[in-house]
Protein backbone atom coordinates (compact mmCIF):
# COMPACT_ATOMS: atom_id res chain seq x y z
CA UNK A 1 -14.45 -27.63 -6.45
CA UNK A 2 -13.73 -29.71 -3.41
CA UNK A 3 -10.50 -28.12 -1.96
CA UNK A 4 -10.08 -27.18 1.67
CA UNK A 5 -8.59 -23.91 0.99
CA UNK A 6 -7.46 -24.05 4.88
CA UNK A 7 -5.60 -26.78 4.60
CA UNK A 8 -4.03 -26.01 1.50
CA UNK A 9 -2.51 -23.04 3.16
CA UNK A 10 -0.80 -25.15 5.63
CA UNK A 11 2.84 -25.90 3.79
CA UNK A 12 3.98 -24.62 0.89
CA UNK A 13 4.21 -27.92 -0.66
CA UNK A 14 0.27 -28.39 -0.51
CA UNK A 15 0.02 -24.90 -1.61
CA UNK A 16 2.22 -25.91 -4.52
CA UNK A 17 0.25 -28.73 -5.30
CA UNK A 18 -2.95 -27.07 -5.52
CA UNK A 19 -1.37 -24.26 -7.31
CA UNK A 20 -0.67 -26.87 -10.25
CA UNK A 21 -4.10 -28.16 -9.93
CA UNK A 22 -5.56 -24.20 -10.53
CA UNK A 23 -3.59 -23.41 -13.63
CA UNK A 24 -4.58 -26.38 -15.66
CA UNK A 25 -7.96 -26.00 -14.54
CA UNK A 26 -7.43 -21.51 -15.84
CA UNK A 27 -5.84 -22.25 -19.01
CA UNK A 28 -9.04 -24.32 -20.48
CA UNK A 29 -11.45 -21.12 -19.35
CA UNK A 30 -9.42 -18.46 -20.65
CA UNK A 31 -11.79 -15.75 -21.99
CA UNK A 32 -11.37 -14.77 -25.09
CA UNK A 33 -13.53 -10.98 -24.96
CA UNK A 34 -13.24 -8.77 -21.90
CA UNK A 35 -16.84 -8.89 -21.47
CA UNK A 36 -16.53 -12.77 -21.00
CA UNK A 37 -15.03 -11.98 -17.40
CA UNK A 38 -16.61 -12.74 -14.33
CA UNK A 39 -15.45 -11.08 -11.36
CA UNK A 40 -15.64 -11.36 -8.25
CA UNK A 41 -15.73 -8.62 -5.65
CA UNK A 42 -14.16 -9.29 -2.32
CA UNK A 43 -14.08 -6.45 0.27
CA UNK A 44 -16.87 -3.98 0.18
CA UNK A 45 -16.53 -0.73 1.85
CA UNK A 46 -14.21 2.39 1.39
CA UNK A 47 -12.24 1.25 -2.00
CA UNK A 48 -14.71 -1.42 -2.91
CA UNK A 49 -17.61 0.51 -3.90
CA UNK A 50 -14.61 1.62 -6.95
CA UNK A 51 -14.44 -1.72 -7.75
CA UNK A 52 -17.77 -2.66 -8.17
CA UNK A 53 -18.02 0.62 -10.17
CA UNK A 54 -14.61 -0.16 -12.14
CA UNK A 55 -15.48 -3.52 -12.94
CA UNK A 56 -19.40 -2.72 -13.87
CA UNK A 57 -21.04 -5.59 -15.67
CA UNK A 58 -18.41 -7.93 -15.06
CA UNK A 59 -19.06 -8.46 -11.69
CA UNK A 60 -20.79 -11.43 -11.15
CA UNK A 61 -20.32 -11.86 -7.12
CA UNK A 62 -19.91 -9.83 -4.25
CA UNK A 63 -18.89 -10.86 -0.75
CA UNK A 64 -18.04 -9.31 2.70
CA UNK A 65 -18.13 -11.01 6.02
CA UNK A 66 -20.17 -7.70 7.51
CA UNK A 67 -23.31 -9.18 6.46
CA UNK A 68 -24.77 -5.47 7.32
CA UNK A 69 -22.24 -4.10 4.29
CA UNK A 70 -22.69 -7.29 2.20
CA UNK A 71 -26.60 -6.17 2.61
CA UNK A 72 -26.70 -2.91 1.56
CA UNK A 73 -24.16 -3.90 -1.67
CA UNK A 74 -26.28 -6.47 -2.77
CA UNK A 75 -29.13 -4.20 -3.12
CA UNK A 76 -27.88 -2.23 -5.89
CA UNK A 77 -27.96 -5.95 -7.89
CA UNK A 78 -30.09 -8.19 -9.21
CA UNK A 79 -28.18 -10.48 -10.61
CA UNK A 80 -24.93 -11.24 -8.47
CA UNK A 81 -24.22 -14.05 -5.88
CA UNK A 82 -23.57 -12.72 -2.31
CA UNK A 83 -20.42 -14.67 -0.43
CA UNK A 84 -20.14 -13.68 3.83
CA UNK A 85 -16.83 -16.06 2.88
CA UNK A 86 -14.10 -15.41 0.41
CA UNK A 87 -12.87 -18.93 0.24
CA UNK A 88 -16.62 -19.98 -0.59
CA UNK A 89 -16.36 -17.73 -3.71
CA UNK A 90 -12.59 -18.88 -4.39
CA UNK A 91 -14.33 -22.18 -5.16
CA UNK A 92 -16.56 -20.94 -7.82
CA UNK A 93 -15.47 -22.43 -10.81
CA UNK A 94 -17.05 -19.99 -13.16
CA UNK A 95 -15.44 -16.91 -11.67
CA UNK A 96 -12.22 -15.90 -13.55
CA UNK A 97 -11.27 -12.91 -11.53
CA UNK A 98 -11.08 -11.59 -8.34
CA UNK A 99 -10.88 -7.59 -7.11
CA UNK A 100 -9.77 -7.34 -3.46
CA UNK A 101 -10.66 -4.26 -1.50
CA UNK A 102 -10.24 -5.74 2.21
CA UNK A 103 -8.51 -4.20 5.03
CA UNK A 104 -4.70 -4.65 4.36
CA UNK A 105 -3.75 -7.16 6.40
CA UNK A 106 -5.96 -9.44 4.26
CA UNK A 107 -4.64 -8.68 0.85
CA UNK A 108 -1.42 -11.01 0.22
CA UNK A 109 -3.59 -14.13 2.12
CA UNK A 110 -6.54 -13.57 -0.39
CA UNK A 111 -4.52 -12.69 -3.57
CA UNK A 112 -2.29 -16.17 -3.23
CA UNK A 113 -5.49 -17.84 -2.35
CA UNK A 114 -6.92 -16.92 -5.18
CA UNK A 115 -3.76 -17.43 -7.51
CA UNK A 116 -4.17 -20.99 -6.11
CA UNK A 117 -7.93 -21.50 -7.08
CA UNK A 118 -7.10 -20.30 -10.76
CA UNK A 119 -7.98 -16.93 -10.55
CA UNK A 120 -6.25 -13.85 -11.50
CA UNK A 121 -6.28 -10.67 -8.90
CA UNK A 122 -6.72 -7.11 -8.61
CA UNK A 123 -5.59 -6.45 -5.32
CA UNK A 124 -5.70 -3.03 -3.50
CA UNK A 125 -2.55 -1.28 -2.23
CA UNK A 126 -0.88 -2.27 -0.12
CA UNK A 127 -0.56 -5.85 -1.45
CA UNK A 128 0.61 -6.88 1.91
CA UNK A 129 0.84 -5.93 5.85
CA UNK A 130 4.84 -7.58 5.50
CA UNK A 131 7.65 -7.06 3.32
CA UNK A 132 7.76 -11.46 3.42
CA UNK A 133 4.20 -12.09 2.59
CA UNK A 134 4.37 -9.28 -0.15
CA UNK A 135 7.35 -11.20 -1.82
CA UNK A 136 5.12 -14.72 -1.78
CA UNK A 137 2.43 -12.61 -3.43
CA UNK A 138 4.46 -11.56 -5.94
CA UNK A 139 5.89 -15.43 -6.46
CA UNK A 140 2.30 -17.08 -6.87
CA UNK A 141 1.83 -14.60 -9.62
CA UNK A 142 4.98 -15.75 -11.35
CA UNK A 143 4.64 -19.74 -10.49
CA UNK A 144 0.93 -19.76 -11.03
CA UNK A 145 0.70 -17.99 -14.14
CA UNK A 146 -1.30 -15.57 -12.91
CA UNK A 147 -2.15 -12.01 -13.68
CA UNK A 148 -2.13 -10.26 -10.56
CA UNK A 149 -2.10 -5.96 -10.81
CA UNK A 150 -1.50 -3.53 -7.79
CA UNK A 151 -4.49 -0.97 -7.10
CA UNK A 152 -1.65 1.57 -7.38
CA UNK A 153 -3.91 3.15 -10.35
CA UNK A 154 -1.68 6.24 -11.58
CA UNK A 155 0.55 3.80 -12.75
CA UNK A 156 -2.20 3.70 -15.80
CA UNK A 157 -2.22 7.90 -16.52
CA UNK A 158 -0.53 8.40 -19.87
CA UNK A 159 0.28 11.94 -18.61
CA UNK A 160 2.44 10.40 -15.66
CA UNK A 161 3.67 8.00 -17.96
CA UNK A 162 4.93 10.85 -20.31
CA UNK A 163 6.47 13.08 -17.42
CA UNK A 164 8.28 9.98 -16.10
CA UNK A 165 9.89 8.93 -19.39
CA UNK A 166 10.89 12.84 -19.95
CA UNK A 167 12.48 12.81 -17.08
CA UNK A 168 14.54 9.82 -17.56
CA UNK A 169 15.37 10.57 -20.69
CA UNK A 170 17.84 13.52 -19.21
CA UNK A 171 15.71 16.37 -20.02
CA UNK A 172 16.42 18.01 -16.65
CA UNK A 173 19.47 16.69 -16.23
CA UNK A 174 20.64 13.94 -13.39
CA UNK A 175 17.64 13.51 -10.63
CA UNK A 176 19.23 14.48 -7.38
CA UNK A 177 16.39 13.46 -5.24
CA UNK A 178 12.31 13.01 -4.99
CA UNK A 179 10.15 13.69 -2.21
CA UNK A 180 7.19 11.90 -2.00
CA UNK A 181 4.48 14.22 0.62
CA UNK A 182 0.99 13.17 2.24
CA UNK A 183 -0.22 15.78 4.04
CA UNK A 184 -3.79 15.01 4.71
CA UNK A 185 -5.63 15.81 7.47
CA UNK A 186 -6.12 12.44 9.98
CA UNK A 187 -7.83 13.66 13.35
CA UNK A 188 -7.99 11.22 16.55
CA UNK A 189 -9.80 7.99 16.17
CA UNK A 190 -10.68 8.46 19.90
CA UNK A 191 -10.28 5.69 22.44
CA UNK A 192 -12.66 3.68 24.37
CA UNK A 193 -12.14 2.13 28.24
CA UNK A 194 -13.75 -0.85 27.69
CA UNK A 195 -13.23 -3.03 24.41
CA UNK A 196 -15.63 -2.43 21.18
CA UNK A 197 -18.61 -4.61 21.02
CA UNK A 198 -18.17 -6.80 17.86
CA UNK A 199 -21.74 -6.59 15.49
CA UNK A 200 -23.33 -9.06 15.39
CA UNK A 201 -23.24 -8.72 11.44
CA UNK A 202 -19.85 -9.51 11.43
CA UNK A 203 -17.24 -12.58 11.25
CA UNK A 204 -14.72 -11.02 13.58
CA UNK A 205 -12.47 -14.00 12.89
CA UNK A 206 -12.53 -14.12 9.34
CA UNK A 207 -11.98 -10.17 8.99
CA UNK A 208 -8.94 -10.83 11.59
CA UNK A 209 -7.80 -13.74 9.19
CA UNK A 210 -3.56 -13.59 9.67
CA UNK A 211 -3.80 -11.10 12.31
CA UNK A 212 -4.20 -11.43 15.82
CA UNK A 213 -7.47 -11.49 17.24
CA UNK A 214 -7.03 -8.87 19.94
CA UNK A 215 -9.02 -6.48 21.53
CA UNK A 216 -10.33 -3.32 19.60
CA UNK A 217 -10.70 0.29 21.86
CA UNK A 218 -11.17 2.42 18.80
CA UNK A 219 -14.93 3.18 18.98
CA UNK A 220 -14.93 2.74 14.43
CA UNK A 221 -14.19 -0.82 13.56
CA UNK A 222 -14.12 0.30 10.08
CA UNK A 223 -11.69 1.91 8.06
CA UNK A 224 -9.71 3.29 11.36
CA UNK A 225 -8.27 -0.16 11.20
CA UNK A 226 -5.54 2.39 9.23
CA UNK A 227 -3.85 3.68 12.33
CA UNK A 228 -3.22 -0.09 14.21
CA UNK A 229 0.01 -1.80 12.96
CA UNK A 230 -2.16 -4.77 13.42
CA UNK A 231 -4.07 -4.17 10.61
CA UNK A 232 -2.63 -1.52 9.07
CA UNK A 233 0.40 0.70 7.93
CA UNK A 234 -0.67 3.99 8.95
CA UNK A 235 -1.45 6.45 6.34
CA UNK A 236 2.25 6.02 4.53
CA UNK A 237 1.41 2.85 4.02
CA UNK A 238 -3.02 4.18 2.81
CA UNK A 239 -2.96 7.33 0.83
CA UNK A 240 1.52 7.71 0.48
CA UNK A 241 1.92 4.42 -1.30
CA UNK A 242 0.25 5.97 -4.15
CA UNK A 243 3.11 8.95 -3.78
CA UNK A 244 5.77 6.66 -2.96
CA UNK A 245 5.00 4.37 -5.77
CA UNK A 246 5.37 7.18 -7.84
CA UNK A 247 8.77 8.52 -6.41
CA UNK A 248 9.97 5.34 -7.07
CA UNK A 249 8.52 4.93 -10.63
CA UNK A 250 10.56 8.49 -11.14
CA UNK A 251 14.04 7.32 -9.87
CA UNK A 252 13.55 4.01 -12.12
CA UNK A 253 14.66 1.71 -9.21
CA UNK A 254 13.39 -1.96 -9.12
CA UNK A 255 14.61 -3.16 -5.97
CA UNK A 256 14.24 -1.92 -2.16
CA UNK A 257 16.17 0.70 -0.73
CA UNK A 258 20.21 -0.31 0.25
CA UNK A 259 19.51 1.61 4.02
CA UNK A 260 15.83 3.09 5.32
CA UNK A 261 15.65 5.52 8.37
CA UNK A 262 11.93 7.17 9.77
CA UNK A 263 11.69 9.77 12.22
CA UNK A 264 8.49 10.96 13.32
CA UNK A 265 5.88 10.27 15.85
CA UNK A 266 2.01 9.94 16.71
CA UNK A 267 1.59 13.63 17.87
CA UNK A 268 -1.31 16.02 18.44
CA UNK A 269 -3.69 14.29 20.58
CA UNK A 270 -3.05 10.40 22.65
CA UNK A 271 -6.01 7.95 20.92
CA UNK A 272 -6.20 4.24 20.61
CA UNK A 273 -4.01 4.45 17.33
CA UNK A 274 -0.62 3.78 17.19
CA UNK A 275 0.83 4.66 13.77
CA UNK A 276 2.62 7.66 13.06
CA UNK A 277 0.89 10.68 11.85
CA UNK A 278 3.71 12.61 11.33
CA UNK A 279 6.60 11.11 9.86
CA UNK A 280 9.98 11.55 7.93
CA UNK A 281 11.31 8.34 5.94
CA UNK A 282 14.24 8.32 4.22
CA UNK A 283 15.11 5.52 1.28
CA UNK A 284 18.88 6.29 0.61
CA UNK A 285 19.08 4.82 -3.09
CA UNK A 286 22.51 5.02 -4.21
CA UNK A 287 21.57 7.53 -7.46
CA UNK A 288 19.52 9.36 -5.71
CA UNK A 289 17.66 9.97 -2.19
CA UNK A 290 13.65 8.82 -1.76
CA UNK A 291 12.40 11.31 0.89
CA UNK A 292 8.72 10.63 2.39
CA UNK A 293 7.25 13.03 4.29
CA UNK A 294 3.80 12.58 6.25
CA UNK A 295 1.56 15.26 8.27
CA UNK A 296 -2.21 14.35 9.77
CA UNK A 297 -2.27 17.58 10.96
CA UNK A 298 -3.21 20.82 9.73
CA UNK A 299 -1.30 23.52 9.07
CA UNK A 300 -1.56 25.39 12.49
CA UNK A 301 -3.53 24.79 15.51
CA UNK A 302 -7.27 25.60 14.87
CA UNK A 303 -6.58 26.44 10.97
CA UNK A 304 -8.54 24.19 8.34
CA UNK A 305 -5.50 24.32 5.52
CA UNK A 306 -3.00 21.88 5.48
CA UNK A 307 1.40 22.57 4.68
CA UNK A 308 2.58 21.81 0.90
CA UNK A 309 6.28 21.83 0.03
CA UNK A 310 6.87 23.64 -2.98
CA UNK A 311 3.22 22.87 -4.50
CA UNK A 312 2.90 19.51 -3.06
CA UNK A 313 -0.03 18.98 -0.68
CA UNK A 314 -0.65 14.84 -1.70
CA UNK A 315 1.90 14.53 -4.45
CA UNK A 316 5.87 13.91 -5.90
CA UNK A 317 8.73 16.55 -6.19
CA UNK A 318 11.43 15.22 -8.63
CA UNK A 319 14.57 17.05 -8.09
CA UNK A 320 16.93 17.07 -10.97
CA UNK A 321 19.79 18.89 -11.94
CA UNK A 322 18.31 21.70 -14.64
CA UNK A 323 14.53 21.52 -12.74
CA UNK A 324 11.74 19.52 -10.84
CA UNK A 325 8.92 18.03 -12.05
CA UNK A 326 5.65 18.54 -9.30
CA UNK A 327 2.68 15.72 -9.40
CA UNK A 328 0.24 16.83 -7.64
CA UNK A 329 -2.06 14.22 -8.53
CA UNK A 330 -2.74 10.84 -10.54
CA UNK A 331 -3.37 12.36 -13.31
CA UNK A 332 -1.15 15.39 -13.91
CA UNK A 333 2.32 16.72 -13.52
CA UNK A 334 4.35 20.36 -14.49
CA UNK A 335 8.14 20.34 -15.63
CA UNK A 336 9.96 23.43 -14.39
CA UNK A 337 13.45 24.93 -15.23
CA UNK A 338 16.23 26.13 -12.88
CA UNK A 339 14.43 29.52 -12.66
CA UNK A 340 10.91 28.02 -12.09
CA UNK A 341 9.79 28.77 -15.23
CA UNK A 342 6.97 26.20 -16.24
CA UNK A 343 8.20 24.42 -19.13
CA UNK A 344 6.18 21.16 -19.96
CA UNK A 345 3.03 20.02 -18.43
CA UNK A 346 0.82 16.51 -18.90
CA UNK A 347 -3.00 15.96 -18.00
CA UNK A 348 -5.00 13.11 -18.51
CA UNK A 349 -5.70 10.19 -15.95
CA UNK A 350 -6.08 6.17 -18.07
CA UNK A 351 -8.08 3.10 -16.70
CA UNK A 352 -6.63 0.91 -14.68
CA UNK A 353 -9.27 -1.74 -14.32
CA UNK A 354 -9.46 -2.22 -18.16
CA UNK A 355 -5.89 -2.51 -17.92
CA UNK A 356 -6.43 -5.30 -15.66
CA UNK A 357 -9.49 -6.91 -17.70
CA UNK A 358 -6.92 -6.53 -21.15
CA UNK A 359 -4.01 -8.34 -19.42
CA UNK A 360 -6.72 -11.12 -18.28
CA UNK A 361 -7.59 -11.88 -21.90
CA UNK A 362 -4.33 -11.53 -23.03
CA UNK A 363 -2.42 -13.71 -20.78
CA UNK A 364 0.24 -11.13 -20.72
CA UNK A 365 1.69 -9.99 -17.07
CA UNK A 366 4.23 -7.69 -18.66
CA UNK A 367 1.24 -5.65 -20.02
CA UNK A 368 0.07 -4.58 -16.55
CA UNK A 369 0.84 -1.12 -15.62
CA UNK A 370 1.00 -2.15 -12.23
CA UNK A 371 1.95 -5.75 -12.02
CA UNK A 372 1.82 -7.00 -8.74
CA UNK A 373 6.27 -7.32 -8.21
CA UNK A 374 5.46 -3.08 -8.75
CA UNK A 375 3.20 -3.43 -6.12
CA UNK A 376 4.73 -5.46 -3.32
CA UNK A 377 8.16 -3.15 -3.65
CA UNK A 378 6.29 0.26 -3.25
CA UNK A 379 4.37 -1.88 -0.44
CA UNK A 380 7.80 -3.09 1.43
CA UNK A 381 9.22 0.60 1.16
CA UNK A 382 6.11 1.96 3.17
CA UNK A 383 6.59 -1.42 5.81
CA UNK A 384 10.30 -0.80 6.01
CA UNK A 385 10.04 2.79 6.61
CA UNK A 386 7.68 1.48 9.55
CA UNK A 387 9.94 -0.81 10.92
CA UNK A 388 12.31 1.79 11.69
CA UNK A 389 9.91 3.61 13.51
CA UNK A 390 8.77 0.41 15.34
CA UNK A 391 12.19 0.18 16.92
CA UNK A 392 12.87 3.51 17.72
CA UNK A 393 12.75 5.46 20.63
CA UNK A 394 11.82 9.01 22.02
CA UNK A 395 14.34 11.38 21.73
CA UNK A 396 14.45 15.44 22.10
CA UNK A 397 14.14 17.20 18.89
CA UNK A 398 17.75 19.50 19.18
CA UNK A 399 19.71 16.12 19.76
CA UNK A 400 18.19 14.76 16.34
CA UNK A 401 18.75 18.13 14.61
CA UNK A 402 22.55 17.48 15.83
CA UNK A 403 22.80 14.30 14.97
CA UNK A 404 21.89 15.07 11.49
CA UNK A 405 23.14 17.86 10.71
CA UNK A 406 25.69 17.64 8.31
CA UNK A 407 22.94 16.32 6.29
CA UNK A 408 21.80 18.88 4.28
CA UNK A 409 18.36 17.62 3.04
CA UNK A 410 17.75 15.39 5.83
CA UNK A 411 17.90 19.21 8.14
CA UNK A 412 15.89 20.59 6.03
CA UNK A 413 13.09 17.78 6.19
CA UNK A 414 13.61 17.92 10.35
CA UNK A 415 13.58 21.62 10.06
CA UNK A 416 9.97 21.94 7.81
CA UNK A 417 8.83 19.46 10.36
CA UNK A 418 10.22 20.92 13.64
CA UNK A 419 8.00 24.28 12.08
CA UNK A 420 4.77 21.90 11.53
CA UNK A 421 4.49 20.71 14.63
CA UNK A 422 5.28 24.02 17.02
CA UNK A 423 2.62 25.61 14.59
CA UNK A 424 0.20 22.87 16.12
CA UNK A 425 1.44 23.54 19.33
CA UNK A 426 3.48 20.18 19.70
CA UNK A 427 6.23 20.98 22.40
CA UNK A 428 9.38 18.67 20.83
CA UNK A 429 11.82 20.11 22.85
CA UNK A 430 11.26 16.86 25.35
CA UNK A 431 11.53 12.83 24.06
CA UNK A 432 8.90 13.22 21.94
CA UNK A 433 9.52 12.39 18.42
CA UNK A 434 10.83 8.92 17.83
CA UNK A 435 14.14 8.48 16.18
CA UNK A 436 14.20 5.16 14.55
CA UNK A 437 17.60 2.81 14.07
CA UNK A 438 19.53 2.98 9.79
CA UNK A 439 18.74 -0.05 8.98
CA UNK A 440 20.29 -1.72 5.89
CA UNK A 441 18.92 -3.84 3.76
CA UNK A 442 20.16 -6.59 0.95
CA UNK A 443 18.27 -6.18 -1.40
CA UNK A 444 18.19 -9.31 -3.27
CA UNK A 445 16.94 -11.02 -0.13
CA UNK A 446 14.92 -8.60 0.90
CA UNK A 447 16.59 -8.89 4.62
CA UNK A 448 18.51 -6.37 6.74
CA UNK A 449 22.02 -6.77 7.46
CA UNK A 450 22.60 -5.05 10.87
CA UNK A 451 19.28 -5.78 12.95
CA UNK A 452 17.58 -9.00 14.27
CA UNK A 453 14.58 -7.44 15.73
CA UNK A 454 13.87 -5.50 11.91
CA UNK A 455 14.16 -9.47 10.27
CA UNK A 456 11.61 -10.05 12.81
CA UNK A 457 8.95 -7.25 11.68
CA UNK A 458 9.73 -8.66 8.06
CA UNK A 459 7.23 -11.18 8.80
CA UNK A 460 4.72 -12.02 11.92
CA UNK A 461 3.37 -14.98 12.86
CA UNK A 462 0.14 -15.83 11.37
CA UNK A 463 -2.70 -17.15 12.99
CA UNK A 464 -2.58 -20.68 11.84
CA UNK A 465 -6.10 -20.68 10.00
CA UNK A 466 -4.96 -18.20 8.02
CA UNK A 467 -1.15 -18.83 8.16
CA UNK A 468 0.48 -17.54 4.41
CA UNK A 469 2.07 -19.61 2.37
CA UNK A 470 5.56 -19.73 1.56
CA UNK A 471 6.00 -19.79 -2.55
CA UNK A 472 9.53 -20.41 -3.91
CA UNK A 473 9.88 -19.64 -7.48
């Protein structure tokens, strides 16, 4: 296929040109058997090795621009094509499918690319590094015709499925709140005096695609990438999207939140990372509250065990009126009465790459469990909650507590977290923790209302190889 895939991502009209181009070229290849689909692997490491897994025989390519990773993939294969270059394999005309398991920052640039070249996507969550290029992800999927589903895989457990529908069908009564928690231990990344040394092996520009270039003093150029807000959204944004993806499935709100506030901090130890590792978001839906709360450290100082609120270590409390529903997984959740009495529980995780392969076949978005519009608003509630943080500033602990304290659930959050960190030995009583602005949002246009500098972290300036698309539907 002769397309400059660079250039194409240089306006939006040439992007919606060669959009046109890709879906008459998909709808004469449609396969018409799941095992028909040929997929292509993009991304490698951490998540990647699930996909290749997930996606078995289908896989029919693999790429990675660490040719060291791309390597040691390709040796469990005999009969794939190896890519160093995404956009290489985006012009394979006998690919129908793509799975994306890059860093984050790469996911929304990748999954519109490939929307454009015909393909549809499995993308890994996040879908995006910005609210804005989350939203143009979710457009290509709509103007494109594409099917394009979220890596946010307990959306496919029937048992989830069941607890959510009994819970908005009024069996506890009126939800009151959920609190999404990921407490899981994240230890210093370290930090180097001198810059890392780039491998060899890899194509440090093409890994950077839309972000900036810069400098790395993290001695792990892999998977750490987490804890940079260049590249990543900290571990909200890594293991909590799962969690806050399920909050939000419970409340049964399809939009993002009317006003977002985080509180929190990078605290414990000073390393070349520079996302929050323990953190207090709060979504203030007008039915009901979305609390996230996030701890990389363990329980105490020296101990091994890390906190859980009321059963949740990694996992959902639904408040409701009559009882809470824990999740304290993917793949299970327990009902409770006003007394704590168990009442209901649900087991059983589902597939969520068949899910994917089904819709392919189909041609039928709406029968994704976790179509990508799913994904990108989950996403843009972990970014926003970021954003607040990203404009905050230090402040001493009591003079939050004050601030807040005719807010009943909000004090108790600051409270459980004041306890966290003195058991870690985290002296707050200075301008330590960093008290972001209340930002409010429209959420039709996805914009805040009161800040200039949060539009601003809505969407960065790409680098403009790689510059993103803008896709009006």
């Amino acid at each position: 296929m002769p397309l400059d895939r660079r250039n194409f991502l240089k306006t939006s009209t040439l992007a919606a040109a060669a959009g046109g181009l890709a879906a008459r070229h998909a709808l004469g290849e449609t396969p018409k058997e799941i095992s028909e689909i040929r997929v292509g692997v993009i991304g490698l490491n951490g998540r990647g090795g699930s996909h290749l897994d997930g996606f078995g025989k289908n896989v029919v390519a693999i790429c990675d621009c660490d040719l060291e990773v791309l390597s040691n993939r390709a040796r469990r294969y005999d009969n794939v094509e190896t890519f160093t270059d995404y956009r290489k394999l985006l012009e394979r005309d006998d690919i129908h499918a793509v799975s994306i398991a890059t860093p984050n920052h790469t996911h929304s640039l990748i999954g519109i690319m490939a929307a454009l070249a015909g393909k549809d996507v499995y993308v890994e969550k996040p879908v995006s590094q910005t609210v804005w290029e989350g939203r143009q992800l979710a457009n290509a999927a709509k103007k494109y015709n594409r099917i394009i589903q979220c890596g946010t895989q307990s959306r496919s457990s029937p048992s989830l499925k069941e607890a959510v529908a009994f819970v908005q069908g009024g069996n506890l009564g009126a939800i009151k709140y959920a609190i999404g928690t990921c407490f899981k231990p994240r230890g210093s990344i370290g930090k180097l005096t001198e810059p890392l040394k780039i491998p060899d092996s890899l194509d440090y520009n093409l890994w950077c695609g839309p972000a900036a270039m810069a400098p790395i003093y993290r001695p792990k150029l892999h998977y750490d990438w987490h804890w940079d807000f260049n590249t990543g959204s900290g571990d909200m944004g890594n293991q909590g999207i799962h969690q806050m993806d399920i909050a939000r499935w419970f409340l049964g709100e399809k939009a993002l939140s009317p006003k977002v506030l985080s509180i929190g901090g990078r605290l414990g130890y000073e390393d070349a990372g520079n996302t929050p590792n323990t953190q207090i978001v709060v979504h203030a839906y007008e039915k009901a509250p979305l609390f996230f709360e996030t701890r990389g450290l363990r329980a105490y100082a020296g101990g091994r065990q890390m906190d859980r609120y009321r059963g949740s270590q990694i996992g959902v409390v639904v408040q409701c009126e009559n009882g809470h529903v824990l999740v304290p997984s993917y793949t299970s959740a327990v009902a409770f009465d006003a007394d704590g009495n168990k009442i209901k529980e649900w087991h059983g995780g589902g597939d969520h790459f068949k899910n994917f392969l089904q819709a392919v076949v189909s041609r039928d978005a709406s029968s994704l469990n976790a179509e990508v519009t799913e994904g990108h608003l989950s996403s843009a509630l972990c970014h926003t909650g970021n954003i607040s943080h990203r404009l905050g500033e230090p402040v001493a602990y009591d003079e939050i507590a004050d601030k807040f304290a005719s807010d009943a659930m909000l004090s108790s959050s600051l409270d459980r977290m004041a306890g966290h960190l003195r058991a870690n030995d985290v002296n707050i009583d200075g301008a330590v923790l960093t008290l972001g602005p209340t930002l409010a949002m429209d959420p039709q246009t996805e914009r805040f209302t009161n800040s200039d500098p949060a539009n601003g972290l809505l969407h960065r300036e790409d680098r403009p190889e790689f510059a993103i698309p803008k896709i009006d539907v």
